[in-house]
C-alpha atoms as a PDB file:
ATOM      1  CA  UNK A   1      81.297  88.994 101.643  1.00  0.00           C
ATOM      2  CA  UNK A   2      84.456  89.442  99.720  1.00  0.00           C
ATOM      3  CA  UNK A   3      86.864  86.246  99.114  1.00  0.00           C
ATOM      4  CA  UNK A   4      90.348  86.302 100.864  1.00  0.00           C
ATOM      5  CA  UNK A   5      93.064  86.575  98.780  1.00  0.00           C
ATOM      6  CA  UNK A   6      96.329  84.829  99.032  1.00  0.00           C
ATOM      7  CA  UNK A   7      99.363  86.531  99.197  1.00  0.00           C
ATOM      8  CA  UNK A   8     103.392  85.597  99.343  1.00  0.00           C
ATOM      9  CA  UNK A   9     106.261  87.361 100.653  1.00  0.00           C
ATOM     10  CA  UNK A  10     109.290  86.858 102.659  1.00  0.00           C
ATOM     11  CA  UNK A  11     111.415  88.481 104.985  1.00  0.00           C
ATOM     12  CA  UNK A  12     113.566  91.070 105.021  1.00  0.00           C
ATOM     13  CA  UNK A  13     117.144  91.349 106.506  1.00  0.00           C
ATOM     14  CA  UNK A  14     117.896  95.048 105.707  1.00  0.00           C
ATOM     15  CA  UNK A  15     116.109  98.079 106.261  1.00  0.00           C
ATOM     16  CA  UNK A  16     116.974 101.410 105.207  1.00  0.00           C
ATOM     17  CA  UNK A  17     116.676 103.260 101.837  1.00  0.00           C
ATOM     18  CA  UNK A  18     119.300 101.120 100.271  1.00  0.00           C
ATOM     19  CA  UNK A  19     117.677  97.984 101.176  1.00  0.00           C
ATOM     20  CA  UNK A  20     114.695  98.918  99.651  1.00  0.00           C
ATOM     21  CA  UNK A  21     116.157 100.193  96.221  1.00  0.00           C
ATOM     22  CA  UNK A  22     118.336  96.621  95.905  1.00  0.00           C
ATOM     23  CA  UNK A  23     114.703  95.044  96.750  1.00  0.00           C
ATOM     24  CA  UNK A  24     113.174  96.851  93.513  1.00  0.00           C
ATOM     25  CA  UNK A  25     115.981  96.356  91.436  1.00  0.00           C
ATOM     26  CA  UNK A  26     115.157  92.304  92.193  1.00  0.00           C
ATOM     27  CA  UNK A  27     111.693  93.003  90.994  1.00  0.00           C
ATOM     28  CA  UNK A  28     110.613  92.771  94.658  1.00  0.00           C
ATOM     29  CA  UNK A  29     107.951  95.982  96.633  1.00  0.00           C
ATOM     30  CA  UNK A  30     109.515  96.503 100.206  1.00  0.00           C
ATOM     31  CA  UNK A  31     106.551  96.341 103.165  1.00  0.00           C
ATOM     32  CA  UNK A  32     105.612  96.065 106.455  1.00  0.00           C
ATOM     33  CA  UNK A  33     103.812  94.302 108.487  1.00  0.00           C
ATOM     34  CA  UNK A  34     102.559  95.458 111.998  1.00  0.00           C
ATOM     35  CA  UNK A  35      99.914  95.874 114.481  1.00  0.00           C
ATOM     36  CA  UNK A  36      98.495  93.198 117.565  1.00  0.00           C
ATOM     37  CA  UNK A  37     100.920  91.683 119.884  1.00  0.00           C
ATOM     38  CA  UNK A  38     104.012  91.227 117.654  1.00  0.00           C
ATOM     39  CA  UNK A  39     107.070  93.007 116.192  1.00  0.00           C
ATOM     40  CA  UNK A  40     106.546  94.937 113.418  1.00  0.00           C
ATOM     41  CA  UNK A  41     108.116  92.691 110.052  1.00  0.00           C
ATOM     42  CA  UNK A  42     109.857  94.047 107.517  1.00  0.00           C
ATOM     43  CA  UNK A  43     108.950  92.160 104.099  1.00  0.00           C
ATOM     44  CA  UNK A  44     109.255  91.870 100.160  1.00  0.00           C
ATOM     45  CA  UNK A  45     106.434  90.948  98.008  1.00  0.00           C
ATOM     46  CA  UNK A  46     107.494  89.880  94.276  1.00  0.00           C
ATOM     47  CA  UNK A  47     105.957  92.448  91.903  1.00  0.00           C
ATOM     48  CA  UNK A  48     104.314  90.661  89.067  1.00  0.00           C
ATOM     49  CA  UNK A  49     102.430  88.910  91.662  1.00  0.00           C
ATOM     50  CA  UNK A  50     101.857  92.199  93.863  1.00  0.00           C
ATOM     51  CA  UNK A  51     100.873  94.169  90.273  1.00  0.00           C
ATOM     52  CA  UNK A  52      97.950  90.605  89.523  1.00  0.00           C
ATOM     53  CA  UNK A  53      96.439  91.436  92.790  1.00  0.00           C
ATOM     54  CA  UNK A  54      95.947  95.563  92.584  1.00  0.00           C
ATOM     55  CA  UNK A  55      94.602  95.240  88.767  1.00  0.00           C
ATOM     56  CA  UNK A  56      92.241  92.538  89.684  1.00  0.00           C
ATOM     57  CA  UNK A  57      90.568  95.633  91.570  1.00  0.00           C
ATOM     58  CA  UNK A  58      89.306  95.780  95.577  1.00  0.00           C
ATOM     59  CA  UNK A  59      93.027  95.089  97.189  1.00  0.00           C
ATOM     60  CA  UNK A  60      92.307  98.036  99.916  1.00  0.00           C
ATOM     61  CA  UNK A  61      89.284  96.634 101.012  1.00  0.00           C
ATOM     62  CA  UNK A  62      89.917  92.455 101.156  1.00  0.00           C
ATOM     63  CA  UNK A  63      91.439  90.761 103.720  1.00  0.00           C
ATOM     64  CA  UNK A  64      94.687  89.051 102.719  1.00  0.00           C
ATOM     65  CA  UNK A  65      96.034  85.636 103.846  1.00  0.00           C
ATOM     66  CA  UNK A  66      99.999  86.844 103.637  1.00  0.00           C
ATOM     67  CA  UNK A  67     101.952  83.905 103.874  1.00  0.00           C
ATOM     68  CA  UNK A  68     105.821  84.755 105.145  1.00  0.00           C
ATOM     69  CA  UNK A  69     107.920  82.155 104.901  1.00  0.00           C
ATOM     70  CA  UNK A  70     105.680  79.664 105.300  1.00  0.00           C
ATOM     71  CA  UNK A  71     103.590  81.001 108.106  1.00  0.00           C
ATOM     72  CA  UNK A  72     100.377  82.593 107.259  1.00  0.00           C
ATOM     73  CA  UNK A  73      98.962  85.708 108.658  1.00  0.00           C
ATOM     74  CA  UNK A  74      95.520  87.487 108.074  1.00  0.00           C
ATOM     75  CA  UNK A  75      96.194  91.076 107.371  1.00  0.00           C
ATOM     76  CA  UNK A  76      94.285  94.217 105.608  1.00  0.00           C
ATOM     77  CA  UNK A  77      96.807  96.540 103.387  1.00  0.00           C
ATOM     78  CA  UNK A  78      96.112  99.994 105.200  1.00  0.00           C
ATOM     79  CA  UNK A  79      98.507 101.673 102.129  1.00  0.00           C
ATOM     80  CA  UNK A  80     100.538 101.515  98.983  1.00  0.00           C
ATOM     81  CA  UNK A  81     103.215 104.118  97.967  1.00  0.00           C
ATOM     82  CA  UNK A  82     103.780 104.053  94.458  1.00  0.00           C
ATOM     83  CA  UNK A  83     106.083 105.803  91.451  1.00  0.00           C
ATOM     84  CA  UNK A  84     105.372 109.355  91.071  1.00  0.00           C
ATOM     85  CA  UNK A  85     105.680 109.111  87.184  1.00  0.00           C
ATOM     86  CA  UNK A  86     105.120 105.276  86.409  1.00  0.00           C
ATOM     87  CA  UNK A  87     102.596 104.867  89.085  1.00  0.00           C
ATOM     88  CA  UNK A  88     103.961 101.531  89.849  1.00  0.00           C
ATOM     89  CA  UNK A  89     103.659 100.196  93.555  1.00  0.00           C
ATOM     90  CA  UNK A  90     107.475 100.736  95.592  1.00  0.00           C
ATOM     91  CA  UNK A  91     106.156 100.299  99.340  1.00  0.00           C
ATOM     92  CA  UNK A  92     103.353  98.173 101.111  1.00  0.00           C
ATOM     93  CA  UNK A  93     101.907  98.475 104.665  1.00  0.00           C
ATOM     94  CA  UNK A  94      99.874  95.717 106.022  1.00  0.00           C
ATOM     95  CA  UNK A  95      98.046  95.978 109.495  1.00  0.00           C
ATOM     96  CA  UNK A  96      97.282  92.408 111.088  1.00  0.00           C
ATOM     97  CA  UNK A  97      93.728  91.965 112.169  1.00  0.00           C
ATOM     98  CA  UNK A  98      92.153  89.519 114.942  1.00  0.00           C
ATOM     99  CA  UNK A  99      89.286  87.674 114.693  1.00  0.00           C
ATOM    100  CA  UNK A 100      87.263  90.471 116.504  1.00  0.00           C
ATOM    101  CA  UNK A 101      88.681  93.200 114.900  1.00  0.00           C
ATOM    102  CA  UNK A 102      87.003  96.392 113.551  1.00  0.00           C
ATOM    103  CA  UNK A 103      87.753  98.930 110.811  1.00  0.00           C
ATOM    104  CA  UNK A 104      87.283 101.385 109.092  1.00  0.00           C
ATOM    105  CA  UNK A 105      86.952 100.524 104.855  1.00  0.00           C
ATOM    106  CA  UNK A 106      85.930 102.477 101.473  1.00  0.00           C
ATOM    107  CA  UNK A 107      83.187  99.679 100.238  1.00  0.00           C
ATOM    108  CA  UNK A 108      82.189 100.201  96.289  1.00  0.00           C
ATOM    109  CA  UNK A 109      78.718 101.191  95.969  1.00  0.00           C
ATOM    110  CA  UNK A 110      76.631  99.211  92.881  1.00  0.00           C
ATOM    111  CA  UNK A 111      73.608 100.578  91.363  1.00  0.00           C
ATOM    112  CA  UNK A 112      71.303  97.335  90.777  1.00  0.00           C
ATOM    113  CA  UNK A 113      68.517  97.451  88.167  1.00  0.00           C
ATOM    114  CA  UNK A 114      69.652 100.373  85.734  1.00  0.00           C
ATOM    115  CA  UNK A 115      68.148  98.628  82.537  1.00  0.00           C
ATOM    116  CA  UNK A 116      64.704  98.830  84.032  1.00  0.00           C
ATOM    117  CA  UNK A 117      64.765 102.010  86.064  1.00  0.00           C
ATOM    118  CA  UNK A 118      61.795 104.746  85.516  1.00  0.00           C
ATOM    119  CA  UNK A 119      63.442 107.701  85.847  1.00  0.00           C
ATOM    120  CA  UNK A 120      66.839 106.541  83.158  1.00  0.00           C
ATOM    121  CA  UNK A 121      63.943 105.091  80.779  1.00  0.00           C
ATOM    122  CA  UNK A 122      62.460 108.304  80.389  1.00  0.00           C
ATOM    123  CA  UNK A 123      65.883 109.825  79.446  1.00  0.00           C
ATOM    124  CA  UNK A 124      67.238 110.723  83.062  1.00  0.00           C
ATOM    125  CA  UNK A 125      71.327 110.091  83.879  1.00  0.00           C
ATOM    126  CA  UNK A 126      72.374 108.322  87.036  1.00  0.00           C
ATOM    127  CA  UNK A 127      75.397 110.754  88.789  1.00  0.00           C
ATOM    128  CA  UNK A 128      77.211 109.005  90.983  1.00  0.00           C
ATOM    129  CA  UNK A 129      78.183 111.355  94.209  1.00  0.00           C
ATOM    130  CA  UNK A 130      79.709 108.737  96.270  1.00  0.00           C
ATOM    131  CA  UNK A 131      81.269 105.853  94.555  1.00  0.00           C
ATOM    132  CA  UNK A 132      81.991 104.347  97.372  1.00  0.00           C
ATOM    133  CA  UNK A 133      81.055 104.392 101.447  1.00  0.00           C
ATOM    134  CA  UNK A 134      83.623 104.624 104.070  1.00  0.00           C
ATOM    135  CA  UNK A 135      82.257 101.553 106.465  1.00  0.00           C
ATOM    136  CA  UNK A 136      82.882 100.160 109.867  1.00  0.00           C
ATOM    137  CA  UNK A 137      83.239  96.526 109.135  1.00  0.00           C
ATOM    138  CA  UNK A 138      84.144  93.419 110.987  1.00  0.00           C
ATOM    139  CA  UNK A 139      87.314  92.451 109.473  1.00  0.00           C
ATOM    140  CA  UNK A 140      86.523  88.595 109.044  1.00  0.00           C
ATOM    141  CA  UNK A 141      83.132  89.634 107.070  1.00  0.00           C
ATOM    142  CA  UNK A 142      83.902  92.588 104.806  1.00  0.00           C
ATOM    143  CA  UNK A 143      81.599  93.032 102.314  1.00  0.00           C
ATOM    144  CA  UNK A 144      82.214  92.992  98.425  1.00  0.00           C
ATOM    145  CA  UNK A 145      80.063  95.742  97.702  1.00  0.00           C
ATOM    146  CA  UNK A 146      77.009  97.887  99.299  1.00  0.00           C
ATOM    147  CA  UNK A 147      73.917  97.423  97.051  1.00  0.00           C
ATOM    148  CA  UNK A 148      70.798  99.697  96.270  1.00  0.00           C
ATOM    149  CA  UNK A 149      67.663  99.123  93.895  1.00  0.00           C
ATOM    150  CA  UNK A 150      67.092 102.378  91.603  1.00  0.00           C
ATOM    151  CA  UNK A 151      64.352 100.382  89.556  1.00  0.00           C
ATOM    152  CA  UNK A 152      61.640 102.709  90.913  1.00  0.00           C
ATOM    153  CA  UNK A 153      63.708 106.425  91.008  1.00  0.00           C
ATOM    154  CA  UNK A 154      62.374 109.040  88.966  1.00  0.00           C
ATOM    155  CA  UNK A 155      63.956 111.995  87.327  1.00  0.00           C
ATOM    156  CA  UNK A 156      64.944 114.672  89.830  1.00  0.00           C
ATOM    157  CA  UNK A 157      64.714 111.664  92.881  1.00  0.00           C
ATOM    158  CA  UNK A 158      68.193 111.495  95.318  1.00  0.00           C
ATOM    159  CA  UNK A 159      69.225 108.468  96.111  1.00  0.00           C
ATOM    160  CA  UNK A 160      70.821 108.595 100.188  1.00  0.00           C
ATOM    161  CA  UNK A 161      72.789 106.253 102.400  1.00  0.00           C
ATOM    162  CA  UNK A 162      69.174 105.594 103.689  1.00  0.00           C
ATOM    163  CA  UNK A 163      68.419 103.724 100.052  1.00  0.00           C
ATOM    164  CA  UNK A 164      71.010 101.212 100.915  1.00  0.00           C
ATOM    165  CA  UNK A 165      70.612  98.162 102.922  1.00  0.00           C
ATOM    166  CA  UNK A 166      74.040  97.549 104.857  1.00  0.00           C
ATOM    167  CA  UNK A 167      75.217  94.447 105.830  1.00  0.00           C
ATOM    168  CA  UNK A 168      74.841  93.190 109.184  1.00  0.00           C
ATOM    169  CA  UNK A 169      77.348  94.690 112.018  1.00  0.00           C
ATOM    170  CA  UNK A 170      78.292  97.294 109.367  1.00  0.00           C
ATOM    171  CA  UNK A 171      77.832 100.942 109.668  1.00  0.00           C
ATOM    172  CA  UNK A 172      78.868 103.868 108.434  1.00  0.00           C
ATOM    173  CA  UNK A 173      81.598 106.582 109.462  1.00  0.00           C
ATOM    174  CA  UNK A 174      79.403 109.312 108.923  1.00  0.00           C
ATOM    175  CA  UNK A 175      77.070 110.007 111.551  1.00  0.00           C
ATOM    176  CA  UNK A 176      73.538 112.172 111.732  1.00  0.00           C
ATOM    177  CA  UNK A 177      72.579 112.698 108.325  1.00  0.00           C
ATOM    178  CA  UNK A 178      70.954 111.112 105.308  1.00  0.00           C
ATOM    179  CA  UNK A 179      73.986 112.001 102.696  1.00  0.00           C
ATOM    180  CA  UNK A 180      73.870 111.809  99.069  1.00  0.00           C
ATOM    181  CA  UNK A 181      75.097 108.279  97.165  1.00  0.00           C
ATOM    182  CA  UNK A 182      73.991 109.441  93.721  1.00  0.00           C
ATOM    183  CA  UNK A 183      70.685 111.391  92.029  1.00  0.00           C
ATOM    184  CA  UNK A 184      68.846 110.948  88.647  1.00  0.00           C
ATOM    185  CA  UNK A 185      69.381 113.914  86.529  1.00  0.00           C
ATOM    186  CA  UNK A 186      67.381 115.282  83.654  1.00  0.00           C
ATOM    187  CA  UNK A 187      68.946 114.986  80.490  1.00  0.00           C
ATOM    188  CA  UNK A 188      70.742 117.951  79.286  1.00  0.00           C
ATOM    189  CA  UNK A 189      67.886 118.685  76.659  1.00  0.00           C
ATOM    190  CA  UNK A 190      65.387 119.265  79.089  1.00  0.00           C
ATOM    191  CA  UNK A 191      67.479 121.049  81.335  1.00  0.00           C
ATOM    192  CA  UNK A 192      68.297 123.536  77.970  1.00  0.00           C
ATOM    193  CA  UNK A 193      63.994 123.785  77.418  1.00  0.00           C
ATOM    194  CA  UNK A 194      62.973 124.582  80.763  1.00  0.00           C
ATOM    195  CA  UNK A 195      66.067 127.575  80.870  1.00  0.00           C
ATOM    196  CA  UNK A 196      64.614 128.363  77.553  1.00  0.00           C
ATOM    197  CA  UNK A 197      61.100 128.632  78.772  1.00  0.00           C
ATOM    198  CA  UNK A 198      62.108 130.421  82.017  1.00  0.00           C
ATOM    199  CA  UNK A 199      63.944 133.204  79.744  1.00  0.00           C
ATOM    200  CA  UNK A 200      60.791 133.848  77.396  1.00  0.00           C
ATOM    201  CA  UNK A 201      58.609 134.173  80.647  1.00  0.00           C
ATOM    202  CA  UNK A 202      60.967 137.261  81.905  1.00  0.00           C
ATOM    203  CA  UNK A 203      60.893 138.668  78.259  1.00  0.00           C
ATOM    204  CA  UNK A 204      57.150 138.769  78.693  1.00  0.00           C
ATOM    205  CA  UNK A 205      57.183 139.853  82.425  1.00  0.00           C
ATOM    206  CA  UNK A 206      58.963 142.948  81.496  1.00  0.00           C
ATOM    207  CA  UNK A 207      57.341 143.999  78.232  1.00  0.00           C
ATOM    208  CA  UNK A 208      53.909 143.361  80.137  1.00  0.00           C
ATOM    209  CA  UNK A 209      55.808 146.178  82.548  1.00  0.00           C
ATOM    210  CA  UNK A 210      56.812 148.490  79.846  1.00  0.00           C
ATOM    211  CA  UNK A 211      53.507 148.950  78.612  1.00  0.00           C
ATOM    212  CA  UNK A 212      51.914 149.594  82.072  1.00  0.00           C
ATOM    213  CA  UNK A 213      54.594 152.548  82.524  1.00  0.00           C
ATOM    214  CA  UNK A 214      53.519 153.588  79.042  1.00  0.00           C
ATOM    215  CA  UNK A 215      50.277 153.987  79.489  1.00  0.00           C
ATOM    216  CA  UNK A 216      50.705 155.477  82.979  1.00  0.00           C
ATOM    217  CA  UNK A 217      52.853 158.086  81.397  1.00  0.00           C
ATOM    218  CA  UNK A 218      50.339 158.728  78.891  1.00  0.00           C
END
């Protein structure tokens, strides 16, 4: 399950475009904060803190203690805006959750047990369809990550949402079929060998033809 993080931020007086350029010229990313049974807040995060939390990876999918002026909500950022050129965050929304909430979240997918896996030690290349899995999740036990064993995959085998063990009261969003997570590929050699054999077998296919015609004509 992942580990909260801890967020701070504070309130907001103005709203408004204005408002929210004066709040990025302070080094401060404008938000919101909405959802259950009160008012929707409007917020500023300070950005070197804001910018720690996104590189450190998994901010979409971790529930955040957000801390506003002292009081302390549990909330799940639902999206960030950011620069069009700098890619830089310049607006936040966070939903609030309750302690029986459920939603929907893109969990990573890891591949366990590459090193020792029969199909990449005889020269096959995991592809990775689906990096990650769009889940429904309780929102006080969202899980890091969704884990599947490749160790005994061969070359050609598909690896499906059925390989994967979810976590308990998890499921997924995508309903009445097996769908691809990844597959193990040949390596490009072989691929280039077999292609090479297939074209020799035509070759002989149709000069094994030509002579039959030949000696019909004959």
């Amino acid at each position: 399950m992942n580990e909260n993080l801890s967020l701070s931020a504070t309130l907001r007086e103005n709203i408004g475009k204005g408002a929210a350029r004066e709040a990025r010229r302070n080094d401060l990313v404008p938000g919101v904060v909405y959802g259950g049974s009160e008012r929707t807040l409007n917020i500023n995060v300070k950005f070197n803190e804001l910018l720690k939390k996104l590189n450190a990876g998994r901010f979409m999918s971790t529930l955040i203690n957000l801390t506003i002026d002292e009081k302390t909500v549990q909330v799940i950022c639902r999206d960030i805006q950011k620069h069009v050129v700098k890619d830089l965050p310049t607006h936040l929304d966070f939903m609030r959750l309750s302690k029986t909430a459920r939603i929907k979240l893109f969990i990573p997918v890891v591949f366990n047990n590459q090193d020792i896996c029969k199909g990449i030690k005889r020269g096959g290349v995991l592809t990775v369809v689906r990096p990650e899995v769009e889940l429904l999740v309780n929102a006080m036990a969202i899980p890091s990550v969704l884990e599947v064993d490749i160790q005994d995959f061969e070359v050609g085998d598909t690896i499906t949402i059925s390989n994967v063990v979810l976590p308990s009261g998890t499921e997924t969003t995508i309903k009445g079929r097996d769908f691809v997570i990844a597959n193990i590929q040949a390596p490009s050699g072989l691929k280039s060998s077999e292609n090479e054999g297939g074209g020799s077998e035509d070759t002989d296919t149709n000069a094994s033809e030509e002579e039959k015609e030949a000696n019909a004509s004959e």
